[in-house]
PDB file of N, CA and C in Angstrom:
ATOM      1  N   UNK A   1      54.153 -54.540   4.158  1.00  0.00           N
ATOM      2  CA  UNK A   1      53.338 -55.413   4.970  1.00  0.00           C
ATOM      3  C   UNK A   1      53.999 -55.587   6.337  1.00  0.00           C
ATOM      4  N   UNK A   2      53.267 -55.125   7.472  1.00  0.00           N
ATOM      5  CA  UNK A   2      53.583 -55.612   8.543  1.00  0.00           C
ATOM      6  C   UNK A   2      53.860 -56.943   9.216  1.00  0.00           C
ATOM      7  N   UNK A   3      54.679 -57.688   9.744  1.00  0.00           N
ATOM      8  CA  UNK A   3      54.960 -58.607  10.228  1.00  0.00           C
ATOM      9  C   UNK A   3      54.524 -58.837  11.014  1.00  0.00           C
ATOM     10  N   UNK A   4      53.794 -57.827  12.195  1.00  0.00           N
ATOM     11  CA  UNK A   4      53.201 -58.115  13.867  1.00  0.00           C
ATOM     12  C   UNK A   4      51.881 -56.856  13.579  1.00  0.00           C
ATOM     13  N   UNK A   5      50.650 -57.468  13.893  1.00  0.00           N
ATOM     14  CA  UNK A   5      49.615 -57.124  14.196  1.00  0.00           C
ATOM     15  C   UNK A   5      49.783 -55.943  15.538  1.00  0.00           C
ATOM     16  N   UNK A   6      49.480 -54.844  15.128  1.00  0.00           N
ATOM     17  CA  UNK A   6      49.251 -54.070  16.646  1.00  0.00           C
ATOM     18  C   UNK A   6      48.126 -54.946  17.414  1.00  0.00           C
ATOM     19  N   UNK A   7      48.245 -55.067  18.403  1.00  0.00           N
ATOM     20  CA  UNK A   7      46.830 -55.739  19.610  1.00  0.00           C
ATOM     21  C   UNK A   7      46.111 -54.172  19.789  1.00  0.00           C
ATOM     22  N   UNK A   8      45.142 -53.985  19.339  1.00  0.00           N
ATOM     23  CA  UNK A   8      44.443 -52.888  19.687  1.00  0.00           C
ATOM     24  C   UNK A   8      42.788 -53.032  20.834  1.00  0.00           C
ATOM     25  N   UNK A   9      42.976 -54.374  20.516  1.00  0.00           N
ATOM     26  CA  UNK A   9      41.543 -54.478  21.499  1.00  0.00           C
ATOM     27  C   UNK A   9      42.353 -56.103  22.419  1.00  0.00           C
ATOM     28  N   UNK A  10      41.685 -55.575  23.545  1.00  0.00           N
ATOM     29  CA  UNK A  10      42.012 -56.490  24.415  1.00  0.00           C
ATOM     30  C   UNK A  10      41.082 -57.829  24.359  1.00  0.00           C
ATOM     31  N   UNK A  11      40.857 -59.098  25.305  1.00  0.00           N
ATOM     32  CA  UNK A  11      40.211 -59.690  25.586  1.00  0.00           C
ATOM     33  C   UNK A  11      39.241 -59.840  26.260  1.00  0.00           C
ATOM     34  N   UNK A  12      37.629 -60.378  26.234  1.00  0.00           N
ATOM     35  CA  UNK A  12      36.548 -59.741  27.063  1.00  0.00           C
ATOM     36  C   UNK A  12      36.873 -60.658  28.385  1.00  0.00           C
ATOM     37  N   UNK A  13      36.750 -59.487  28.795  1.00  0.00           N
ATOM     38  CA  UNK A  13      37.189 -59.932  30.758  1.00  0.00           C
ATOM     39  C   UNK A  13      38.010 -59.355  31.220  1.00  0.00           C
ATOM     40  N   UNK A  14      39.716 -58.721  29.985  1.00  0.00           N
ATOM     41  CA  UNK A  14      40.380 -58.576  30.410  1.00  0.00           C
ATOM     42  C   UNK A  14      40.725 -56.801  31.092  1.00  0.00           C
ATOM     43  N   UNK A  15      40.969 -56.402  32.352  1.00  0.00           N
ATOM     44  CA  UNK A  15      40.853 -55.116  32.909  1.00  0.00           C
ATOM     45  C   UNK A  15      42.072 -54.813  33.276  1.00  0.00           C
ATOM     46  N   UNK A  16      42.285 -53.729  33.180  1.00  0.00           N
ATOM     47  CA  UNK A  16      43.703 -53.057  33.155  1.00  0.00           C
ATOM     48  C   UNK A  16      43.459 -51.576  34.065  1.00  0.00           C
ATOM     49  N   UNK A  17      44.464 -51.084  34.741  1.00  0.00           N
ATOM     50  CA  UNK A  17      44.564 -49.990  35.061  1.00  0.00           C
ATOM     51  C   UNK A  17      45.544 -49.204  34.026  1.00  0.00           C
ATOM     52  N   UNK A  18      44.856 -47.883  33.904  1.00  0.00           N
ATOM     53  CA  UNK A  18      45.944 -46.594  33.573  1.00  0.00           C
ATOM     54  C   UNK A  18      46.405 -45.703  34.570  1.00  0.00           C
ATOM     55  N   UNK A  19      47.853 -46.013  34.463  1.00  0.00           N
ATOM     56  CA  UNK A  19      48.718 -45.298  35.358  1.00  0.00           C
ATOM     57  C   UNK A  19      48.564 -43.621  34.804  1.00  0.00           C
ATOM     58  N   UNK A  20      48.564 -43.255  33.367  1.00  0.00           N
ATOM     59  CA  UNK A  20      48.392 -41.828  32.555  1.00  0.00           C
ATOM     60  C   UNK A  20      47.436 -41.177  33.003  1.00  0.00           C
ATOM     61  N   UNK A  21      45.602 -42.096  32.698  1.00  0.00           N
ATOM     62  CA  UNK A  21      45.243 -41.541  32.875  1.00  0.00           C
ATOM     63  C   UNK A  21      43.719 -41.896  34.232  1.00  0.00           C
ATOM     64  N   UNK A  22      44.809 -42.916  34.700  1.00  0.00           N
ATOM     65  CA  UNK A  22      43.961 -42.963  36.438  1.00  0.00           C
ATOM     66  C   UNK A  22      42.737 -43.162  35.999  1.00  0.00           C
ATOM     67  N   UNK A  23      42.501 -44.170  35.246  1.00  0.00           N
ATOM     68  CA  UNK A  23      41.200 -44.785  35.202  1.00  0.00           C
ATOM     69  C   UNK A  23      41.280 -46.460  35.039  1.00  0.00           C
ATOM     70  N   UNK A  24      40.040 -47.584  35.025  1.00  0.00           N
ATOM     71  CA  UNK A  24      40.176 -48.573  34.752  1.00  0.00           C
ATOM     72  C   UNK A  24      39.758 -48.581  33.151  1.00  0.00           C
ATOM     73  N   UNK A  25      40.174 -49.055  32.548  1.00  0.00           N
ATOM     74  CA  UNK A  25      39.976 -50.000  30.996  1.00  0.00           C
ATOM     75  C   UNK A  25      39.953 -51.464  31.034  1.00  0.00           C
ATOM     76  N   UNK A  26      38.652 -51.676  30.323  1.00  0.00           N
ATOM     77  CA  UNK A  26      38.746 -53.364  29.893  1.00  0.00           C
ATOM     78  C   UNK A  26      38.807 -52.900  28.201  1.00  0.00           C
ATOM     79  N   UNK A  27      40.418 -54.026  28.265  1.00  0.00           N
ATOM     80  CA  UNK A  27      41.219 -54.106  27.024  1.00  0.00           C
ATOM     81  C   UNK A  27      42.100 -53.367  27.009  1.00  0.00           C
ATOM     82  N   UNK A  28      43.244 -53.485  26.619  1.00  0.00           N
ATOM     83  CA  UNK A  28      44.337 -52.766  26.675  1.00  0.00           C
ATOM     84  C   UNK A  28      44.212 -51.484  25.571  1.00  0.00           C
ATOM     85  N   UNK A  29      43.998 -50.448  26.067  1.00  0.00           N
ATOM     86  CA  UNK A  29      43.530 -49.453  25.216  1.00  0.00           C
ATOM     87  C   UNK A  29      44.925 -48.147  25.283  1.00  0.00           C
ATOM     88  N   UNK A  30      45.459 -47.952  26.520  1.00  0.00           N
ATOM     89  CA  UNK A  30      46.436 -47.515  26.369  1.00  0.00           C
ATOM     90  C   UNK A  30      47.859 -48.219  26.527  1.00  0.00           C
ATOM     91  N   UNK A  31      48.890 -47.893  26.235  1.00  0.00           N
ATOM     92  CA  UNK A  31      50.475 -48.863  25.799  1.00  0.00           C
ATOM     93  C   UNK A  31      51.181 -49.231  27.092  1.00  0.00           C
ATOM     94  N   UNK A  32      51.467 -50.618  26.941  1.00  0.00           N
ATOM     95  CA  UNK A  32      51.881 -51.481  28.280  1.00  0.00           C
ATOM     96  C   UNK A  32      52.794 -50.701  28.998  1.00  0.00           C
ATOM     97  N   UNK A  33      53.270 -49.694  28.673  1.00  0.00           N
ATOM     98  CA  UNK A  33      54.374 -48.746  29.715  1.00  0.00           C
ATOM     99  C   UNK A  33      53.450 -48.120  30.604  1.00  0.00           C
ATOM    100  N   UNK A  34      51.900 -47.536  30.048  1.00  0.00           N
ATOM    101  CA  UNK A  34      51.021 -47.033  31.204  1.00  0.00           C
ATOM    102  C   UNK A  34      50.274 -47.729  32.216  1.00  0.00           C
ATOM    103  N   UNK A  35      50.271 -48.712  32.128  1.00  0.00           N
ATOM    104  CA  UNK A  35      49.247 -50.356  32.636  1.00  0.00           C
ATOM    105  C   UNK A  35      49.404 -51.018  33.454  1.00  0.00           C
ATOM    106  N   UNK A  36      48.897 -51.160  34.138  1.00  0.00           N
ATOM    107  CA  UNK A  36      48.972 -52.498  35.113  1.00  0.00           C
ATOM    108  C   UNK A  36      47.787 -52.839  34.853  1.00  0.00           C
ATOM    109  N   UNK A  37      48.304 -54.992  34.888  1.00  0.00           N
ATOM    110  CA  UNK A  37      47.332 -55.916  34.360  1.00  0.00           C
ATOM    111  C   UNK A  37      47.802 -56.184  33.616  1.00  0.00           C
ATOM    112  N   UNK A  38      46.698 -57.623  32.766  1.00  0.00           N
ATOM    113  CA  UNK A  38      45.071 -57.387  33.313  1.00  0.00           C
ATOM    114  C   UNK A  38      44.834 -58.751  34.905  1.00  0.00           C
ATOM    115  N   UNK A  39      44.073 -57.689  34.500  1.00  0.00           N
ATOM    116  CA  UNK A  39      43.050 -58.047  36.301  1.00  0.00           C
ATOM    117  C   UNK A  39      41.974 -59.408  35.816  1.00  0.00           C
ATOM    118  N   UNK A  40      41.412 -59.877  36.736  1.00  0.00           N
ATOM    119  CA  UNK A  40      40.188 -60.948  36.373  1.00  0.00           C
ATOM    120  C   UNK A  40      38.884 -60.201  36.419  1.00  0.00           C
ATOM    121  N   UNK A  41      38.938 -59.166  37.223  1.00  0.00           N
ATOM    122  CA  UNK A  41      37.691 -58.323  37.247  1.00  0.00           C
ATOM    123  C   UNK A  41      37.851 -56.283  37.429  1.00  0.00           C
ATOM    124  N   UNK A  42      36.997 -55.770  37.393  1.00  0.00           N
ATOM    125  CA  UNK A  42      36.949 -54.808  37.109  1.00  0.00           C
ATOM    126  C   UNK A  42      37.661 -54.419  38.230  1.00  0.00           C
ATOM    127  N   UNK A  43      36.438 -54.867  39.478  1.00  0.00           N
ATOM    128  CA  UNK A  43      37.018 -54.358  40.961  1.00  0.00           C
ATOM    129  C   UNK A  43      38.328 -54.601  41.401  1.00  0.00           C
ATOM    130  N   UNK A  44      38.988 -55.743  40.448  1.00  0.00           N
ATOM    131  CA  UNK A  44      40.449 -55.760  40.972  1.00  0.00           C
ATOM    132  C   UNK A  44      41.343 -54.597  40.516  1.00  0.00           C
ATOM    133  N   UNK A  45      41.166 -54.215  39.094  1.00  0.00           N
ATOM    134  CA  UNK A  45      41.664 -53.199  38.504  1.00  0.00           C
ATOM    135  C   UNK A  45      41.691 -51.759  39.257  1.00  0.00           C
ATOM    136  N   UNK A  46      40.555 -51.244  39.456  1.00  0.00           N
ATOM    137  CA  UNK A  46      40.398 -50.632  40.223  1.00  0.00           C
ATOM    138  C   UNK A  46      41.249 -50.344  41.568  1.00  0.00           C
ATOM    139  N   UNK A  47      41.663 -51.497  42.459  1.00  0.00           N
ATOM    140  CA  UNK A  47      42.576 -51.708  43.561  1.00  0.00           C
ATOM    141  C   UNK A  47      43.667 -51.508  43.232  1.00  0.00           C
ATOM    142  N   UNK A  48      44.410 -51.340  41.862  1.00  0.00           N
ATOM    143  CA  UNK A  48      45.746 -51.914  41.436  1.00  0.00           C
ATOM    144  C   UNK A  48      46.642 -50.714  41.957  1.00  0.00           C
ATOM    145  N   UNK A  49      46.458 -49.558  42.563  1.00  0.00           N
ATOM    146  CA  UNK A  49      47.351 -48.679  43.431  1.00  0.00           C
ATOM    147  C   UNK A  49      47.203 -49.287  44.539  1.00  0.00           C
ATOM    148  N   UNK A  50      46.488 -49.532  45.178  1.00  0.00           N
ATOM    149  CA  UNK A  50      46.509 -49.841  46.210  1.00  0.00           C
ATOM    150  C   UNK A  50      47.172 -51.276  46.624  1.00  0.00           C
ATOM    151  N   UNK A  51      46.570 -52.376  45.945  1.00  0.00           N
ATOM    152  CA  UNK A  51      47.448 -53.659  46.147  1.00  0.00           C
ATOM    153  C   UNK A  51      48.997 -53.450  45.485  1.00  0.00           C
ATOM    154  N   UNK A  52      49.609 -52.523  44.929  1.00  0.00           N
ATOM    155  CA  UNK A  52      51.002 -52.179  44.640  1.00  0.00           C
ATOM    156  C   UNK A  52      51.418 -51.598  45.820  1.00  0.00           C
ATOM    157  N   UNK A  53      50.874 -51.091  46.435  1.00  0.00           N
ATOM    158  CA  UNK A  53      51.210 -50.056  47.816  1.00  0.00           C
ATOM    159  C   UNK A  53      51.455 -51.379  48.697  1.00  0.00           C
ATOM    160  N   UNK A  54      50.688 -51.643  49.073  1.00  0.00           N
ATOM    161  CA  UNK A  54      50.614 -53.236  50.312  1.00  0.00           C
ATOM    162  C   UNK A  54      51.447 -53.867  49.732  1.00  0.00           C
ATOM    163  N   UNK A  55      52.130 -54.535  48.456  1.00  0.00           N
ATOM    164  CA  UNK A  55      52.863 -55.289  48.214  1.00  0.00           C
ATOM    165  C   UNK A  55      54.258 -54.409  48.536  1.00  0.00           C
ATOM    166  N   UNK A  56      54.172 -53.542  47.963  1.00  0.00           N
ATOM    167  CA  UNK A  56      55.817 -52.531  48.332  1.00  0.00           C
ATOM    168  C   UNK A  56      56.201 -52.848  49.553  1.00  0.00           C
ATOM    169  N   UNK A  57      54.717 -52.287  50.703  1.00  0.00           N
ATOM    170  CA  UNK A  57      55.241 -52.325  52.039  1.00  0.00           C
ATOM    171  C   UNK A  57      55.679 -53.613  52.492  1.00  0.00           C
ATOM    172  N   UNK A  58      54.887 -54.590  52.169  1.00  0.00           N
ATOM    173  CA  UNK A  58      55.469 -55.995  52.668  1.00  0.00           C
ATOM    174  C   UNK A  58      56.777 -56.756  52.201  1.00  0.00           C
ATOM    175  N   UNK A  59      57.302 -56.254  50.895  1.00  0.00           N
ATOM    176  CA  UNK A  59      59.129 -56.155  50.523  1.00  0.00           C
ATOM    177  C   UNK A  59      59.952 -55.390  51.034  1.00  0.00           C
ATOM    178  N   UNK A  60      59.654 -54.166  51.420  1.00  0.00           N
ATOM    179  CA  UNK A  60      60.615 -53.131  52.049  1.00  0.00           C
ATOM    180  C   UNK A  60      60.467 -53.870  53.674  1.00  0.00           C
ATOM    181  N   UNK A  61      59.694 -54.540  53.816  1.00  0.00           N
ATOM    182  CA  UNK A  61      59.565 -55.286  55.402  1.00  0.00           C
ATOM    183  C   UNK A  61      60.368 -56.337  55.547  1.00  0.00           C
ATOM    184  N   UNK A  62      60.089 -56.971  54.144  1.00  0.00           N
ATOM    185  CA  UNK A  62      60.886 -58.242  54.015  1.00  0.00           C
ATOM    186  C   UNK A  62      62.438 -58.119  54.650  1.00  0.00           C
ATOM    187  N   UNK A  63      62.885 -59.040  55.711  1.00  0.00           N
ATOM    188  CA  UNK A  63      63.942 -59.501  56.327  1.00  0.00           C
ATOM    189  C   UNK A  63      65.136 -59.577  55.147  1.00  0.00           C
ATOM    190  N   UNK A  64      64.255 -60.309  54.432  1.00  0.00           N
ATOM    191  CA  UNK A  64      65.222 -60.777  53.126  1.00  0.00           C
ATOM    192  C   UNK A  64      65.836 -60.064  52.417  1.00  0.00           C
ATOM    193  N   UNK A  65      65.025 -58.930  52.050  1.00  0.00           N
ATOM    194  CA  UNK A  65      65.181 -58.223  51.283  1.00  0.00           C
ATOM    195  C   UNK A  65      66.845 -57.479  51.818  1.00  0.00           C
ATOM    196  N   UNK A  66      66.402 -57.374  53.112  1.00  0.00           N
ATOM    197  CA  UNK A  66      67.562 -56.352  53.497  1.00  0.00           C
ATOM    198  C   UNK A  66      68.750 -57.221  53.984  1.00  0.00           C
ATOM    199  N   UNK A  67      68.753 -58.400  54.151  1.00  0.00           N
ATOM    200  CA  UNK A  67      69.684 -59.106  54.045  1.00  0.00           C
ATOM    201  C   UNK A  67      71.133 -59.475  53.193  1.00  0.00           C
ATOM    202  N   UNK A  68      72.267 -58.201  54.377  1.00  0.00           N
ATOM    203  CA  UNK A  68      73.567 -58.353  53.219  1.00  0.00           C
ATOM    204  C   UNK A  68      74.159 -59.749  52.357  1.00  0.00           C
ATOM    205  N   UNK A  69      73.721 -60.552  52.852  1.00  0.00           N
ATOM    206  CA  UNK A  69      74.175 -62.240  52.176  1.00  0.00           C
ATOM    207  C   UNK A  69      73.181 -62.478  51.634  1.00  0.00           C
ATOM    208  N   UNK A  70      72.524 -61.703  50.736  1.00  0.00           N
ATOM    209  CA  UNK A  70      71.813 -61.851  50.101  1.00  0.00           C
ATOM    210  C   UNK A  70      70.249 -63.008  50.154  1.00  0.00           C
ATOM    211  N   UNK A  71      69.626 -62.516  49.061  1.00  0.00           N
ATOM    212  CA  UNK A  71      67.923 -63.815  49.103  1.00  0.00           C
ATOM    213  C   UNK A  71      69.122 -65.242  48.726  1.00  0.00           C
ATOM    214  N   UNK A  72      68.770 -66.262  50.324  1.00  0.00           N
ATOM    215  CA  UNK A  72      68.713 -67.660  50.143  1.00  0.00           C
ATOM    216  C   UNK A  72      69.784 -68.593  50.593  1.00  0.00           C
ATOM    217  N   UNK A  73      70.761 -67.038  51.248  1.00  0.00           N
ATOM    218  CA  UNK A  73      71.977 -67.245  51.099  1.00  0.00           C
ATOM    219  C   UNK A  73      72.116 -67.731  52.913  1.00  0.00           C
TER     220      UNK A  73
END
């Protein structure tokens, strides 16, 4: 007897991107190492290369980031 339920179906609403196979899924259909999400809507899922791209660029921008005395210091 198993102790932990596989999650094989996601929640309705919930949207995910596949990094494998470059599509959107609502419900986690392929394994959280391929995934990003979940999203609130489809169309966000969909964006999820792209809002990873804009977020990268705006950390590699970050002052902070490159700051030898480190974040806060």
């Amino acid at each position: 007897m198993a102790l932990f339920k596989k999650r094989t179906v996601g929640k309705p609403g919930e949207w995910f991107y596949c990094l494998e196979h470059k599509k959107v899924e609502e419900g986690p259909d392929c394994p959280g190492k391929d995934r990003m999400g979940p999203y609130a809507s489809r169309a966000d899922a969909e964006q999820a290369m792209r809002t990873a791209a804009e977020r990268n660029l705006e950390w590699e921008n970050d002052p902070r980031w490159h700051d030898p005395a480190g974040p806060g210091q």
